[in-house]
C-alpha atoms as a PDB file:
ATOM      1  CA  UNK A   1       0.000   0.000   0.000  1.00  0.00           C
ATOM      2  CA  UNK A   2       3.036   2.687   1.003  1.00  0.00           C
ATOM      3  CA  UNK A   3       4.394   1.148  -2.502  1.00  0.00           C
ATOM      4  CA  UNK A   4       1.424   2.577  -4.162  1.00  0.00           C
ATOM      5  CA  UNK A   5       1.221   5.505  -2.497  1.00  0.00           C
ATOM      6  CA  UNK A   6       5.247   6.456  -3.482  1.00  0.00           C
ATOM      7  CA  UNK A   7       3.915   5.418  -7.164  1.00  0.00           C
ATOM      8  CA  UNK A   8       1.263   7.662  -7.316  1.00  0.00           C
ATOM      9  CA  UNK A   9       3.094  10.584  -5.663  1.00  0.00           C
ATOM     10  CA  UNK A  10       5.552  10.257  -8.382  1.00  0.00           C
ATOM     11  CA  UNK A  11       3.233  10.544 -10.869  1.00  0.00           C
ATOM     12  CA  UNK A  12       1.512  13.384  -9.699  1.00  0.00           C
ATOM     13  CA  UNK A  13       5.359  15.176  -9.426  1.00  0.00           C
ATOM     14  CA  UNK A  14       5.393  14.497 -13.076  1.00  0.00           C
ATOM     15  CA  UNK A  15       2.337  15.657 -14.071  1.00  0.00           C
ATOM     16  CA  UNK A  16       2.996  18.723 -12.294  1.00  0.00           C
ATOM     17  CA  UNK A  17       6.349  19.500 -13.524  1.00  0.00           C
ATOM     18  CA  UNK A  18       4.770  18.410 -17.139  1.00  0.00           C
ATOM     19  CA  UNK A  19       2.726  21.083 -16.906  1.00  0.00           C
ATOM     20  CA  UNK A  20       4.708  23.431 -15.667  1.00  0.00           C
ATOM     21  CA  UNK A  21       6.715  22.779 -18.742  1.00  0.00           C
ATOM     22  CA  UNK A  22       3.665  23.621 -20.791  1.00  0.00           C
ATOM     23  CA  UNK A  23       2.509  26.850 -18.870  1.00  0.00           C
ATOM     24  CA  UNK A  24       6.203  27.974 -19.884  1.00  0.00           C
ATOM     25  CA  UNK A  25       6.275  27.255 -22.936  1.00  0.00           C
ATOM     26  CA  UNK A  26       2.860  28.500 -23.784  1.00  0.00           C
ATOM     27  CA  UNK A  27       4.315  31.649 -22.425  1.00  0.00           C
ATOM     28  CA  UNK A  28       7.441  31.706 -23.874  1.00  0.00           C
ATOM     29  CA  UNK A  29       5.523  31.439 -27.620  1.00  0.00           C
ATOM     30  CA  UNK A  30       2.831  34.286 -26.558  1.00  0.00           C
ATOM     31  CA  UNK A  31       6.458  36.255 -25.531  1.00  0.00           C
ATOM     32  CA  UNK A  32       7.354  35.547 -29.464  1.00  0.00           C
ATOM     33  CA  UNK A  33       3.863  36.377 -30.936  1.00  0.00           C
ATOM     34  CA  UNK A  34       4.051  39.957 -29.224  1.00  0.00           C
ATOM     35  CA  UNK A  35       7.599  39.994 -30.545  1.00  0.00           C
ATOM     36  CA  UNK A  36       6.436  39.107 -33.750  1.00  0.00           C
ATOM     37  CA  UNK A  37       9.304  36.112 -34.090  1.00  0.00           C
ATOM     38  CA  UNK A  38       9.199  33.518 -36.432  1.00  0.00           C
ATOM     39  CA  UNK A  39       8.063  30.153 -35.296  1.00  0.00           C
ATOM     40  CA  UNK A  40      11.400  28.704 -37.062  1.00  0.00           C
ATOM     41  CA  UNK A  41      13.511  31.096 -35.452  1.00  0.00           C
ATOM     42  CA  UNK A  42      12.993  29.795 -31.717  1.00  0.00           C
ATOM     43  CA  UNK A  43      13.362  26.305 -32.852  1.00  0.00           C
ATOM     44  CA  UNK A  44      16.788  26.915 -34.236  1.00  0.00           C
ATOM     45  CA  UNK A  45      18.446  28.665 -32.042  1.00  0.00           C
ATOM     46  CA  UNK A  46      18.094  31.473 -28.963  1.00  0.00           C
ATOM     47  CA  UNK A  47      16.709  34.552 -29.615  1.00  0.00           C
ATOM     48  CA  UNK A  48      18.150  37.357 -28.280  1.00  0.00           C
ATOM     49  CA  UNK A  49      14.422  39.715 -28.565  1.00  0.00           C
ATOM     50  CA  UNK A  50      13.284  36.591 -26.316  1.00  0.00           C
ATOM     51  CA  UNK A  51      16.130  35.008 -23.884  1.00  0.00           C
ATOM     52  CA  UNK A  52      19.056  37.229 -22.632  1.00  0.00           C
ATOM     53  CA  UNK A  53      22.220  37.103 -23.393  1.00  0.00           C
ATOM     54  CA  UNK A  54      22.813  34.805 -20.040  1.00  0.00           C
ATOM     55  CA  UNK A  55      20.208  32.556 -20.650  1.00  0.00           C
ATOM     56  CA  UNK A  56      21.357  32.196 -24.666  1.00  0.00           C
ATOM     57  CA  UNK A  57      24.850  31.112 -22.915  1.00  0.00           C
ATOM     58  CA  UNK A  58      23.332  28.177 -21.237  1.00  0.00           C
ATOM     59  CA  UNK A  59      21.498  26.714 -23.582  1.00  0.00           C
ATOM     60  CA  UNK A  60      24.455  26.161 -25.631  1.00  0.00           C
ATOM     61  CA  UNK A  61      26.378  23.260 -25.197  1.00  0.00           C
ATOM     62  CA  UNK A  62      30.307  23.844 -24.475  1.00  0.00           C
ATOM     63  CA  UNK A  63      32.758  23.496 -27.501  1.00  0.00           C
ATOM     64  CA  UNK A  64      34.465  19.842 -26.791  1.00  0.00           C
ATOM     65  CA  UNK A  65      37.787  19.758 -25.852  1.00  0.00           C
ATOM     66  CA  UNK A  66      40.440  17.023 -26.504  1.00  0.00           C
ATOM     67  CA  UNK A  67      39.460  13.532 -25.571  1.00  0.00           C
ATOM     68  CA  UNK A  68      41.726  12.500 -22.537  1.00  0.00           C
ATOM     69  CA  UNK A  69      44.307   9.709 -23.558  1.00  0.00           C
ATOM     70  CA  UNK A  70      43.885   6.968 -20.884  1.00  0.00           C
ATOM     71  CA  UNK A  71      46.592   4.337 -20.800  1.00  0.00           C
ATOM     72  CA  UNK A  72      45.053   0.746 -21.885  1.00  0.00           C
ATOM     73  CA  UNK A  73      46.948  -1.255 -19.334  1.00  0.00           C
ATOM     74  CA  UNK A  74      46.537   1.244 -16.482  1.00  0.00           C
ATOM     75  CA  UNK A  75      42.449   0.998 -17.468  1.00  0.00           C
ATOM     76  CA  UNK A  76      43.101  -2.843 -17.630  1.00  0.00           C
ATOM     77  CA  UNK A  77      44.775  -3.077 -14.361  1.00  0.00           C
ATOM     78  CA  UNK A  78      42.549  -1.385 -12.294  1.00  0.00           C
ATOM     79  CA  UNK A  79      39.428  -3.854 -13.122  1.00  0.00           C
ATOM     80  CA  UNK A  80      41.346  -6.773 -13.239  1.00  0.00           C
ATOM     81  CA  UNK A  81      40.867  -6.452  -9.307  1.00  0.00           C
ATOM     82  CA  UNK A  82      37.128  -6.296  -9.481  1.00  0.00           C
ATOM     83  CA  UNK A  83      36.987  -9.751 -11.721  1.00  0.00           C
ATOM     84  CA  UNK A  84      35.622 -12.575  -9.516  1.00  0.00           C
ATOM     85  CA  UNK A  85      37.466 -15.983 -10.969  1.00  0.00           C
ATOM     86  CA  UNK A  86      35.577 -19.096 -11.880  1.00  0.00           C
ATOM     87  CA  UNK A  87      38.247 -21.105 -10.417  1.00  0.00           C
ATOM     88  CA  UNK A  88      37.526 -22.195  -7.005  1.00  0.00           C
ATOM     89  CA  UNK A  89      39.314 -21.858  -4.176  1.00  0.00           C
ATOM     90  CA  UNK A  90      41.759 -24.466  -2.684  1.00  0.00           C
ATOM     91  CA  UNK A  91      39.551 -24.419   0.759  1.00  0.00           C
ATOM     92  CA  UNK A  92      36.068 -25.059  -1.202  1.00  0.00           C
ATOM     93  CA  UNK A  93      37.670 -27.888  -3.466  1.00  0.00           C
ATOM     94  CA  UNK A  94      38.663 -29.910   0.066  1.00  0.00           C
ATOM     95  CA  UNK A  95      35.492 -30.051   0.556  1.00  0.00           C
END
């Protein structure tokens, strides 16, 4: 019963933050209808008549940098320790 209770709450967090999403976005488009924007233009990319400067920074993604050159053995060595053997041990084969 608890289980069910957890379930639902979660579901009701998600409906709420769903449409929370779609209050802001409804907004967001009425901001761009006043500004007489282009539909195509806010699914691009930021406008600046719309989202500040700021806000246009994070929404961009950062530029990737260079991919980090990991050695192979180093990468090998360290989960070597966290393989569990098939072989048993001496104590079990006694047995």
């Amino acid at each position: 019963m608890l289980w069910r209770k957890l379930e639902r709450s979660k579901r009701e967090q998600s409906i709420k933050r769903l449409i929370a999403m779609r209050a802001e976005a409804d907004r967001l488009l009425e901001e761009a209808r006043a500004a007489q924007i282009p539909l195509s233009d806010l699914l691009t990319e930021p406008n600046e008549a719309i989202w500040p400067q700021s806000e246009a920074a994070e929404t961009q993604e950062p530029e990737p940098g260079p991919e980090p050159q990991a050695d192979a053995a180093a990468i090998e060595a360290y989960f070597q320790q966290f393989l569990v053997s098939n072989e048993p041990e001496a104590e079990y084969e006694e047995r």
